[in-house]
Protein backbone atom coordinates (compact mmCIF):
# COMPACT_ATOMS: atom_id res chain seq x y z
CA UNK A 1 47.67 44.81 79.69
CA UNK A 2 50.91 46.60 79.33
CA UNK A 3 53.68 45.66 81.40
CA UNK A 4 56.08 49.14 82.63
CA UNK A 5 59.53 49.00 83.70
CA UNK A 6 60.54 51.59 86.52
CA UNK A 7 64.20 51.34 88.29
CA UNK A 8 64.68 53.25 91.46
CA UNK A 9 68.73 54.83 92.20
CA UNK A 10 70.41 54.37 95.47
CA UNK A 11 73.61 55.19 96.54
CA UNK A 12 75.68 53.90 99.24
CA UNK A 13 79.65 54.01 99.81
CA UNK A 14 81.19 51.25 101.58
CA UNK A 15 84.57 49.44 102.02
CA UNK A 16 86.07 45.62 101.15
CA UNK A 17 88.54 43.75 100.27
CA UNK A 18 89.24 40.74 98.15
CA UNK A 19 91.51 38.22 99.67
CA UNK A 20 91.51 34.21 99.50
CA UNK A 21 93.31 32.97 102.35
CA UNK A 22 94.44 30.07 101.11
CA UNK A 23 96.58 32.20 98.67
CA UNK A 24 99.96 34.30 99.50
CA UNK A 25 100.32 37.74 99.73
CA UNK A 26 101.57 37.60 96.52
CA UNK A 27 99.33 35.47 94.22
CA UNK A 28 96.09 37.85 96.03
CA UNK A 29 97.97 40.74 94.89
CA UNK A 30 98.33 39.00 91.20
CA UNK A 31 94.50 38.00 91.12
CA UNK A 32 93.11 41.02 92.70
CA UNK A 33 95.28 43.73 92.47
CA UNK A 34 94.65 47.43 94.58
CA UNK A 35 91.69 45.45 95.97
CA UNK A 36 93.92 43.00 98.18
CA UNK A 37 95.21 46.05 99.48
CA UNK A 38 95.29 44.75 103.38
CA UNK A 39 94.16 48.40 104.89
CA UNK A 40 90.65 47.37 102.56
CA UNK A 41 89.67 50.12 100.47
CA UNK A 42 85.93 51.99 99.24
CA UNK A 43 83.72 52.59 96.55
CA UNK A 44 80.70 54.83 95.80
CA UNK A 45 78.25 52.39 94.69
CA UNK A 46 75.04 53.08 92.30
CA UNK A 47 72.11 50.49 92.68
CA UNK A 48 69.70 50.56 90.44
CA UNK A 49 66.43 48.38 91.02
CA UNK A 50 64.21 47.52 88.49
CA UNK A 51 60.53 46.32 89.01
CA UNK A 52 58.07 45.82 86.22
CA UNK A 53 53.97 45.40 86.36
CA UNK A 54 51.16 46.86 84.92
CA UNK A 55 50.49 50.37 86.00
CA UNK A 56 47.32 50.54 88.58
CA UNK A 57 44.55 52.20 86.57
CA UNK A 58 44.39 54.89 89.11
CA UNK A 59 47.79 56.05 90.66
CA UNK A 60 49.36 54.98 87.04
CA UNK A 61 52.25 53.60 89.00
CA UNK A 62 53.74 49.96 88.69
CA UNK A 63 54.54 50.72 92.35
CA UNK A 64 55.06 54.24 94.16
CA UNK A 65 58.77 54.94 93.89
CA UNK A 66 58.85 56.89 97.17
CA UNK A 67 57.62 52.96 99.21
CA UNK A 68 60.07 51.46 96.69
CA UNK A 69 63.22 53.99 97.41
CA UNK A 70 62.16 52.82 101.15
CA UNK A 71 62.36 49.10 100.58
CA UNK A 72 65.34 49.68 99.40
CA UNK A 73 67.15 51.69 101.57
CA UNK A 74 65.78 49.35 104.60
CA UNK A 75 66.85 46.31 103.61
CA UNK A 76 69.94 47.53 101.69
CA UNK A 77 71.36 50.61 101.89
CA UNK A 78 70.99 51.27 105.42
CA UNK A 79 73.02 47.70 105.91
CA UNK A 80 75.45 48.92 103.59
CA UNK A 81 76.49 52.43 103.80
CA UNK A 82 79.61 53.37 105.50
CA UNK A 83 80.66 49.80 106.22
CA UNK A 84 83.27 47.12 105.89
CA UNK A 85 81.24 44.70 103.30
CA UNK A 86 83.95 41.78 104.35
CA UNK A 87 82.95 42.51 108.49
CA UNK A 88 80.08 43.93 109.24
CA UNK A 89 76.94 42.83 106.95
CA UNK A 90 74.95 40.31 108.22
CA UNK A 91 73.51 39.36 104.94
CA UNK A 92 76.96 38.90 103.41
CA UNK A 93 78.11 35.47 104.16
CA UNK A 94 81.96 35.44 105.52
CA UNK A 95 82.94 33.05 103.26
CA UNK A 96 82.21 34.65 99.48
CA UNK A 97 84.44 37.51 97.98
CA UNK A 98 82.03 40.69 98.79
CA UNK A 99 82.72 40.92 94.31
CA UNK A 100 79.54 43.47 92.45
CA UNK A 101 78.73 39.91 90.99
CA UNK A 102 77.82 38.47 94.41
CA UNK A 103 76.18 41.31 96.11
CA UNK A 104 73.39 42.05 93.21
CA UNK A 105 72.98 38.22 94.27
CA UNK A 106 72.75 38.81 97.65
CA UNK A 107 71.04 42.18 97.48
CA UNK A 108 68.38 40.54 95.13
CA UNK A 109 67.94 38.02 97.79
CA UNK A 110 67.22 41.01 100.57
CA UNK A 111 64.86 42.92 97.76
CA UNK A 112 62.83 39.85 96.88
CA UNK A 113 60.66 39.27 99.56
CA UNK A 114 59.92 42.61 100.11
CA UNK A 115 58.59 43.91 96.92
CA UNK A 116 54.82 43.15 96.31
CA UNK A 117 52.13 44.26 93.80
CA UNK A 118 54.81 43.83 91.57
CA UNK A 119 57.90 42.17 90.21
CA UNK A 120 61.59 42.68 90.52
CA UNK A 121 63.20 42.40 87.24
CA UNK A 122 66.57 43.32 87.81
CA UNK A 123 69.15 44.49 90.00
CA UNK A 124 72.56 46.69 89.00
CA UNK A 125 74.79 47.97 90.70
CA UNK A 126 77.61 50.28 89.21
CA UNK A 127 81.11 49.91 91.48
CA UNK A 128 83.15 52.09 89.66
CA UNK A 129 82.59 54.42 86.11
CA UNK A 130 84.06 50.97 84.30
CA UNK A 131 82.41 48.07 86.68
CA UNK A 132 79.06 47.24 87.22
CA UNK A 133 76.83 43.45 87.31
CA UNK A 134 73.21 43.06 86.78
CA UNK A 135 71.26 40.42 88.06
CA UNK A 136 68.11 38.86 86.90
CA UNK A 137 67.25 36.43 89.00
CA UNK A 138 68.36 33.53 87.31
């Protein structure tokens, strides 16, 4: 059977900061620079989910994007959108750097159990026109 690739794209804007405690002002403001800033700041994320099966012999779908585009948005977006990613998602631990790496982590972790009849391949999820991380699962 052939297996089919189909990625669904969200959007969501939300603001963070990056800040160890442990540091100074100063050496955050070396390591992370505009993103220590202490008023936070925002991006207008792209996440792109990837699932891949075989297509069902009568819908030809690997799974119907409009029940995927709702997974999503239920257990992401709507968690995500217009908030402070350091303060106010319950799915983002306190203690980790709210970084693109860790949240196609976490958001894999929020996808996973929720997708059936199929399998997630891959999660991305574009910070900024030069920034993005993709996750696999590994």
């Amino acid at each position: 059977m052939a297996i089919a690739y189909l990625t669904r794209r969200e959007r969501f804007n939300a603001a963070h900061k990056l800040w160890v405690n442990e540091w100074d002002a100063a050496k955050n403001v070396e390591m992370f620079g505009k993103c220590a800033n202490s008023n936070w700041h925002g991006h207008n994320y792209a996440l792109e989910v990837t699932v891949k099966g075989t297509p069902d012999p009568m819908t030809g779908f690997v799974i119907d994007a409009k029940k995927l585009s709702k997974i999503i948005n239920d257990e992401v977006v709507e968690k995500l959108d217009h908030k402070n990613l350091n303060l106010d998602v319950d799915f983002i631990p306190k203690n980790i750097q709210p970084t693109t790496e860790n949240l196609v982590v976490l958001i894999w972790k929020q996808l996973k159990p929720k997708i059936t009849g199929c399998e997630l391949f891959k999660i991305k999820l574009q910070e900024t026109e030069t920034i993005s991380a993709e996750y696999y699962g590994e």
